[in-house]
Protein backbone atom coordinates (compact mmCIF):
# COMPACT_ATOMS: atom_id res chain seq x y z
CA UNK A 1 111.25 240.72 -4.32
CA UNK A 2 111.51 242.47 -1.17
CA UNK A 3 110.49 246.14 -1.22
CA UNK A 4 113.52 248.76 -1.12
CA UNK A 5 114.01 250.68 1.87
CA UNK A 6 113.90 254.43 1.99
CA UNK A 7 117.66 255.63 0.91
CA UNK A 8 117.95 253.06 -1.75
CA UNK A 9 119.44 254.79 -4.66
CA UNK A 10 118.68 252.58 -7.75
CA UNK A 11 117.91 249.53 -9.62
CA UNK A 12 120.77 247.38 -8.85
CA UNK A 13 122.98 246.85 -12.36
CA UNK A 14 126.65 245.10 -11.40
CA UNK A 15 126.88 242.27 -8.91
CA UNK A 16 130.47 240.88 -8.56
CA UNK A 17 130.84 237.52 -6.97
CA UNK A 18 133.43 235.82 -5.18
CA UNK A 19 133.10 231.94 -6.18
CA UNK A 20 134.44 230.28 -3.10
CA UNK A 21 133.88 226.56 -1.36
CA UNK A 22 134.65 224.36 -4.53
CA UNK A 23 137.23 222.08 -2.99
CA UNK A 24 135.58 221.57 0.06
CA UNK A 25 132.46 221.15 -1.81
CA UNK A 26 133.81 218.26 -3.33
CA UNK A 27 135.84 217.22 -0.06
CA UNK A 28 132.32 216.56 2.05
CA UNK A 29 131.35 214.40 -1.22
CA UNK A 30 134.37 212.20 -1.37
CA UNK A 31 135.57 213.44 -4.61
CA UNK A 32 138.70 214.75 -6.49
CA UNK A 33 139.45 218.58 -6.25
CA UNK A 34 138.88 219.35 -10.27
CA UNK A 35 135.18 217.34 -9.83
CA UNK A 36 134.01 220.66 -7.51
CA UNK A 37 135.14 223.24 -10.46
CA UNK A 38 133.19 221.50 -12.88
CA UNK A 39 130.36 221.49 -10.79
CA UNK A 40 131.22 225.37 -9.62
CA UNK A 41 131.22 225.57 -13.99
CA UNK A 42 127.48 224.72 -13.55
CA UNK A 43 126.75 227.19 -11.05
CA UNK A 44 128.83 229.93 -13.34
CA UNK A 45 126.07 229.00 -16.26
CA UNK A 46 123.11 229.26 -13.34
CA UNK A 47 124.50 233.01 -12.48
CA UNK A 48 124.55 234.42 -15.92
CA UNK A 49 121.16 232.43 -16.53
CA UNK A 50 119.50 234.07 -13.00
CA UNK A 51 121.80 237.65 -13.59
CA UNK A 52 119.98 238.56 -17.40
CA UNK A 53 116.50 237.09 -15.65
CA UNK A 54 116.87 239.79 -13.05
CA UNK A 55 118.01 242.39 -14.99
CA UNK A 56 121.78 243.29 -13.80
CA UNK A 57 123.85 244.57 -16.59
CA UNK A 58 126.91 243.72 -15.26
CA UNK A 59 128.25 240.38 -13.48
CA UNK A 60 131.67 240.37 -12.47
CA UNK A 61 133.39 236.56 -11.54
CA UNK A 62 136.38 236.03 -9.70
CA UNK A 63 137.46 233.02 -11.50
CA UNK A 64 141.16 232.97 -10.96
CA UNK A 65 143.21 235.14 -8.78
CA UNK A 66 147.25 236.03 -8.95
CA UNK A 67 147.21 234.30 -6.24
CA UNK A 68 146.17 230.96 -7.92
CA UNK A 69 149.07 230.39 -9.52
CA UNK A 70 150.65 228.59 -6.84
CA UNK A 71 148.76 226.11 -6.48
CA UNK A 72 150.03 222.94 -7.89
CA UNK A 73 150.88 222.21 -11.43
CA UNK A 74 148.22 219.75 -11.98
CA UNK A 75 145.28 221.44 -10.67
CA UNK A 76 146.10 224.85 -12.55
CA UNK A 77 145.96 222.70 -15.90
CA UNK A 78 142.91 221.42 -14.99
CA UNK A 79 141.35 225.05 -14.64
CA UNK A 80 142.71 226.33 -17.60
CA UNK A 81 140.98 223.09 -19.57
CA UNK A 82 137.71 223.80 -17.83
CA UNK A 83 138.10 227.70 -18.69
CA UNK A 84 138.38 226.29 -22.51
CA UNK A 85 135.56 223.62 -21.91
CA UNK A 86 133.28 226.05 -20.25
CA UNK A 87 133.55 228.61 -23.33
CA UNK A 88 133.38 225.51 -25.66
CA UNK A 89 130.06 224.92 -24.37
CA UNK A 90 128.26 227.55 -23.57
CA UNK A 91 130.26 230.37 -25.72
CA UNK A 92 127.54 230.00 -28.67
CA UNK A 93 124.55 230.53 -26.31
CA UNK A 94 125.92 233.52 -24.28
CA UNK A 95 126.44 234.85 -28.00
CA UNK A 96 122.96 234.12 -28.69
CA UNK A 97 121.70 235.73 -25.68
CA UNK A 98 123.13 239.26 -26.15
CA UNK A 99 125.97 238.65 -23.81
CA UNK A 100 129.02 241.05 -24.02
CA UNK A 101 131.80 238.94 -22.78
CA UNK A 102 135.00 240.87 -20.50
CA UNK A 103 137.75 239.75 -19.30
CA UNK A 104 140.23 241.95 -16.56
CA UNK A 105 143.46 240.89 -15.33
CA UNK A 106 147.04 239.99 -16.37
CA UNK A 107 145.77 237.75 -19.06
CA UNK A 108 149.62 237.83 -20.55
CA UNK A 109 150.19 235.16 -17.84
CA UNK A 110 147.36 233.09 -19.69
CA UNK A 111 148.87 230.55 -21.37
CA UNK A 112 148.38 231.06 -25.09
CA UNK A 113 146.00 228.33 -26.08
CA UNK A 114 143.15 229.47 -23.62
CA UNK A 115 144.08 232.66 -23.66
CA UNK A 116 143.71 232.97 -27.45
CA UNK A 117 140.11 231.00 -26.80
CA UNK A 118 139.76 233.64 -24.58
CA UNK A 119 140.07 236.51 -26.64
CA UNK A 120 138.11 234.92 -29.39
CA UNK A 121 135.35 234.93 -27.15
CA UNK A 122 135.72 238.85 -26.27
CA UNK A 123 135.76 239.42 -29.90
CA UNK A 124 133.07 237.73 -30.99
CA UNK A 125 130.86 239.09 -28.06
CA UNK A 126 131.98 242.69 -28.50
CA UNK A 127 128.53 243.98 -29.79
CA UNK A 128 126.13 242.46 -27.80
CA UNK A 129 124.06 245.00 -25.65
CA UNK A 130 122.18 242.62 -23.26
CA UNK A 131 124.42 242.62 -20.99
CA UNK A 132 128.14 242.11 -19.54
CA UNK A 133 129.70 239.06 -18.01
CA UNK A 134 133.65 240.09 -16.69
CA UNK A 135 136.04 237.43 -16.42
CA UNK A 136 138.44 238.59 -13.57
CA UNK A 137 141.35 235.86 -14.71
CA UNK A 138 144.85 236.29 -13.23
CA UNK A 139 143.26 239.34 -11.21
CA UNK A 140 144.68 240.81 -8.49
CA UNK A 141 143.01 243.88 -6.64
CA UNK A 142 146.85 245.18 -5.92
CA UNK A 143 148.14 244.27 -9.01
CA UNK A 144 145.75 246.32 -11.27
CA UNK A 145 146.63 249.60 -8.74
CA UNK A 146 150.14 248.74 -9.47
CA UNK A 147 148.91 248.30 -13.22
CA UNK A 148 147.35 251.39 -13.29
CA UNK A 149 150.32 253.37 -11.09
CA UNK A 150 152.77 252.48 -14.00
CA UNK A 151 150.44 253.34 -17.16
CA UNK A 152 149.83 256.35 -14.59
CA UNK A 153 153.73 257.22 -14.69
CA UNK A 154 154.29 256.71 -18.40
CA UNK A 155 151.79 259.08 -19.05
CA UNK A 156 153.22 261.74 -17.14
CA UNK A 157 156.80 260.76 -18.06
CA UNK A 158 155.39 261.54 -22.16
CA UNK A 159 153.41 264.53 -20.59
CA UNK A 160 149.70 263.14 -21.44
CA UNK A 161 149.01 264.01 -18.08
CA UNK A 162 149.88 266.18 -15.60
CA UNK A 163 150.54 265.53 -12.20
CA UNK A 164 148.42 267.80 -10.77
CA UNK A 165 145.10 267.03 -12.78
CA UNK A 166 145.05 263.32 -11.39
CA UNK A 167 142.62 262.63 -8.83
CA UNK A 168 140.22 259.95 -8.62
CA UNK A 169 138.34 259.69 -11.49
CA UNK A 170 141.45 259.98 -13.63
CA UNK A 171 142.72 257.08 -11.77
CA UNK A 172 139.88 255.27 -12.01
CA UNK A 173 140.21 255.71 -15.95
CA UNK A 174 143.53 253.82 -15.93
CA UNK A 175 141.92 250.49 -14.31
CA UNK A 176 141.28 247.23 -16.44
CA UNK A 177 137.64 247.87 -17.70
CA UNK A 178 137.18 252.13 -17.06
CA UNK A 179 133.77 252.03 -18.21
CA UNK A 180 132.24 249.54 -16.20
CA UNK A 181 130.28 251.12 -12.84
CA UNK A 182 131.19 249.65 -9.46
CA UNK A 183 129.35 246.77 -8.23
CA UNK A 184 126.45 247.87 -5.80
CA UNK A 185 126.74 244.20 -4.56
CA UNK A 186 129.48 241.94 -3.69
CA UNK A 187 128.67 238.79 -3.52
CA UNK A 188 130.83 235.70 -1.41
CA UNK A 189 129.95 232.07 -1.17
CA UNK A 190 131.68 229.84 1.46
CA UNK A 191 131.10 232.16 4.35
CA UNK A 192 134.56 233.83 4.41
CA UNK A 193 134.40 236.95 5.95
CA UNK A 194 137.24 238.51 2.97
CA UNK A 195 137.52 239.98 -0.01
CA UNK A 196 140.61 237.96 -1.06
CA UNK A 197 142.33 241.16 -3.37
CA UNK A 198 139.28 240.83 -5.40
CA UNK A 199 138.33 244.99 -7.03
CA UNK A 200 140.00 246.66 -4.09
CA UNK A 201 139.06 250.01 -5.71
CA UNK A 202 135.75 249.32 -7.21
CA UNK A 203 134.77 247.70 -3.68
CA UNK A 204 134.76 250.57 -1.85
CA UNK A 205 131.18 251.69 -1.57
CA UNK A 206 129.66 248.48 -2.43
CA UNK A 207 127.17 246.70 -0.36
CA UNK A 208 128.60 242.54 1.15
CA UNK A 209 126.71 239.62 1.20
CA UNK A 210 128.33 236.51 2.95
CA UNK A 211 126.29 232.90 2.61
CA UNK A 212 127.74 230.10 4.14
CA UNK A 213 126.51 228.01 0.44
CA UNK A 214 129.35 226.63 -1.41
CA UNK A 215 129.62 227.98 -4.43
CA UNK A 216 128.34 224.59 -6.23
CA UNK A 217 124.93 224.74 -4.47
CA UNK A 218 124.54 228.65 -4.84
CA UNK A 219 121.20 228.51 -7.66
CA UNK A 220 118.62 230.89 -8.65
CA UNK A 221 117.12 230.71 -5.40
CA UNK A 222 120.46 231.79 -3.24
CA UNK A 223 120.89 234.42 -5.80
CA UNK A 224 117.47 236.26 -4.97
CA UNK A 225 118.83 236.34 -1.53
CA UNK A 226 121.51 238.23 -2.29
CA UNK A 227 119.08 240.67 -3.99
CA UNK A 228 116.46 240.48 -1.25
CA UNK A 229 118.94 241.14 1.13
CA UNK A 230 120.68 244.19 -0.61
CA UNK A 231 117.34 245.69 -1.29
CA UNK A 232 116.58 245.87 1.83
CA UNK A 233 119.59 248.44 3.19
CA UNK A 234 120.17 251.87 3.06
CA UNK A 235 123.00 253.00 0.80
CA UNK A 236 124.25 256.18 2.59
CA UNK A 237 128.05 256.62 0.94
CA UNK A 238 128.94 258.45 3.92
CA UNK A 239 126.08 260.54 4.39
CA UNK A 240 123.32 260.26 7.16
């Protein structure tokens, strides 16, 4: 691993990834949209495999945005039975492993029989202390602000908070998972230069990386890239 460069702060511990280039993975191969998730559902299992190997605590996946929703009919089904598939096979051994599993978003808009799946799979998981996986599923970057704004204003509407005392670590503590750092790295397959409403807040300090790999050929190797590569700059936060 490359050696860290004078400024770097600490062992990375949260990467979040953006898992882009699915459908046009599966476009330059000739097959159906839903064939490049379930081959992006393999490289999900080779992230979580390559994330415990190298340490990081956290791993954060943006697996279905607010955004998603419009996409057709069809294809949303399909996700939602390759969300249930994927935990089908591989919930026992991320049990086994240690794995705390997390999910953030507007699960509500789940529909019931993977989101019950779902939440199985957080409860089972709950204990595990060898590491974290987050599931950001029906996740918007401006809808949890907006999420937090109203929990925010029912608060000070019951007076459990006052006004005056919020600043930005009490409005960090009103975000989906509070006690989960920031990601030092963001991570974004596909080579689109965006952040697509992914942790708008939690983004703000953390270090990009942008491959051009679609997010079905991003492996182990592509992975220590991303960690060469961020071990290599100089974290300043806005100082010199």
């Amino acid at each position: 691993m490359a050696k860290k460069a004078e400024g770097e702060l600490k062992k990375i511990e949260h990467v979040a990834i953006i898992m882009d280039g699915n459908g046009r993975w599966a476009k330059q191969k000739g097959l159906k949209h839903i064939e490049g998730h379930k081959e992006g559902a393999k490289a999900v299992r080779k992230a979580i495999e390559t994330s415990k190997k190298l340490g990081i605590k956290y791993l954060t996946l943006y697996a279905f945005s607010t955004e998603n929703w419009k996409r057709p009919p069809d294809e949303v089904r399909g996700l939602m039975s390759l969300l249930r598939s994927f935990l089908d096979e591989n919930l026992e051994r991320i049990h086994k492993e240690g794995i705390k599993l997390r999910v953030i978003g507007r699960i509500q808009q789940i529909p019931f029989p993977t989101r019950r799946k779902l939440l199985n799979a957080v409860k089972l998981t709950e204990n595990n202390k060898s590491g974290t996986l987050v599931l950001a599923l029906s996740y918007g970057g401006r809808a949890e602000i907006v999420d937090a704004v109203k929990k925010i204003a029912g608060d000070v509407s019951d007076k459990k908070l006052k006004i005056e005392k919020l600043d930005e670590d009490t409005f960090s503590n009103y975000l989906y998972a509070p006690d989960i750092p920031d990601p030092d790295l963001m991570i974004r397959t596909s080579g689109e230069m965006r952040i697509s409403n992914f942790l708008l807040w939690q983004l703000s300090y953390s270090e990009l990386y942008i491959t051009d790999v679609l997010w079905p050929d991003f492996d182990e190797n592509e992975f220590k890239k991303a960690i060469d590569n961020y071990y290599g700059r100089n974290r300043r936060f806005g100082g010199r």
